[in-house]
Structure formats: structure tokens, C-alpha cells
Protein backbone atom coordinates (compact mmCIF):
# COMPACT_ATOMS: atom_id res chain seq x y z
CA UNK A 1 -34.83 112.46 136.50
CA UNK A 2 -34.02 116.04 136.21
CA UNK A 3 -36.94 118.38 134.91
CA UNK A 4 -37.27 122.24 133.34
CA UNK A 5 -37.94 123.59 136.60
CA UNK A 6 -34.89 121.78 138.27
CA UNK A 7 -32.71 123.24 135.55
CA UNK A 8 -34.28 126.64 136.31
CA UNK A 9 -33.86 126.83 139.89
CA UNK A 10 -29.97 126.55 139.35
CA UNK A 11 -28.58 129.61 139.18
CA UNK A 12 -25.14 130.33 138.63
CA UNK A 13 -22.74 131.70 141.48
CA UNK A 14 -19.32 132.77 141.45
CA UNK A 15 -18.28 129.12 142.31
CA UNK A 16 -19.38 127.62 138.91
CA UNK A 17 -16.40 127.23 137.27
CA UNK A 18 -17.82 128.15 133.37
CA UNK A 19 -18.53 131.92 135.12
CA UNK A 20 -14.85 131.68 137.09
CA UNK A 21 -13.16 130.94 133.66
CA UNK A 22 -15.27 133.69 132.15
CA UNK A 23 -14.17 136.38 134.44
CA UNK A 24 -10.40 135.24 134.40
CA UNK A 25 -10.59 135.52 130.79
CA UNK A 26 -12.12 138.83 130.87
CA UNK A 27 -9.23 139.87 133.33
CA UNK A 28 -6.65 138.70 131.31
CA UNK A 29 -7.74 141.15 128.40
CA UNK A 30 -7.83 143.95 131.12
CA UNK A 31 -4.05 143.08 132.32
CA UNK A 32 -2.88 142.68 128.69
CA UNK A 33 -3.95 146.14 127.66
CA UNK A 34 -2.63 147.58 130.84
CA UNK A 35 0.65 145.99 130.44
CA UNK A 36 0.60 147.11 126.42
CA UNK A 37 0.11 150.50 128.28
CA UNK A 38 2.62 150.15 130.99
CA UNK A 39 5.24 149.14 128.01
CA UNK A 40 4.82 152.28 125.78
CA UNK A 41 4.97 154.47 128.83
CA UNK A 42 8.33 152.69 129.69
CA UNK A 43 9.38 153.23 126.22
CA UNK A 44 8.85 156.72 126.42
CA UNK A 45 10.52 157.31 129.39
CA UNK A 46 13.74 155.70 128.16
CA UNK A 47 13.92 157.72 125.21
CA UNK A 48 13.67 161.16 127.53
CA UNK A 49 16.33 159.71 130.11
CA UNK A 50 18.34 158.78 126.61
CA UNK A 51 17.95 163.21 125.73
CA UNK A 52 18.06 164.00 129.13
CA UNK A 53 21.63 162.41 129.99
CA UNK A 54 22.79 163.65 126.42
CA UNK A 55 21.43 167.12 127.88
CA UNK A 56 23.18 167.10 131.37
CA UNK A 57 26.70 165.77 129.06
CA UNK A 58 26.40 168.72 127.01
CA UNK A 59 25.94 171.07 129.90
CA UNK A 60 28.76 170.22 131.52
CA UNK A 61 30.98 170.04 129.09
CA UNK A 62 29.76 173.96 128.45
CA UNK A 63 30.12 174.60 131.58
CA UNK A 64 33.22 173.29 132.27
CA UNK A 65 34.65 175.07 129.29
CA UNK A 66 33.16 178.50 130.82
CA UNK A 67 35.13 177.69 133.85
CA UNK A 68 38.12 177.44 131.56
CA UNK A 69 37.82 180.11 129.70
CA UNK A 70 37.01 182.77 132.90
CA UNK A 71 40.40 181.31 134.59
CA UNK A 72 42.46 182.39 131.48
């Protein structure tokens, strides 16, 4: 028969599989957020390469029309 102070001497390690699924769980949250993170970064960064190709277009275009415009 199992008594109090059997039940008390059992302490919980990182084998028992109730704390295991706790910390996975716990990890999960931490990876979501990151990866909610990661996205909007990425999402950012799209929109400045979007502006910054539209940029470089424009300046070459202007620049190719000073190049015209100095051979005349």
C-alpha cells in the first residue's frame, strides 16, 4: 500500500512526462511568438526591397536620360 510519505519522497525529474509536456508547451508559446516576430520582420523587409527596386528603376532611368541628354 502506498502511504503520505511514499508520495512525498517522489519528486519530479525531467523524465516525468506531466513536467516534459509542460516545458514543450511552454516552448511552443516561446517559438510561436518568435516566429510571429520573425514574420513581421520579413514583412517589412519586403516592402523596403519593393521601394528600394522602384528606387534603383527610377535612378537609372534618370541617369540614363542624363547620359542622353550630355551626348546631344
Amino acid at each position: 500500500m502506498v502511504t503520505k510519505e511514499d508520495i512525498d519522497r517522489v519528486v519530479r525529474g525531467p523524465a516525468d512526462l506531466e513536467e516534459r509536456i509542460e516545458q514543450l508547451l511552454k516552448q511552443k508559446e516561446i517559438l510561436k511568438s518568435a516566429c510571429k516576430k520573425a514574420g513581421a520582420r520579413i514583412a517589412q523587409l519586403e516592402e523596403l526591397e519593393i521601394r528600394l527596386v522602384g528606387d534603383i528603376d527610377r535612378l537609372v532611368e534618370e541617369n540614363s536620360n542624363l547620359k542622353t541628354m550630355l551626348k546631344s
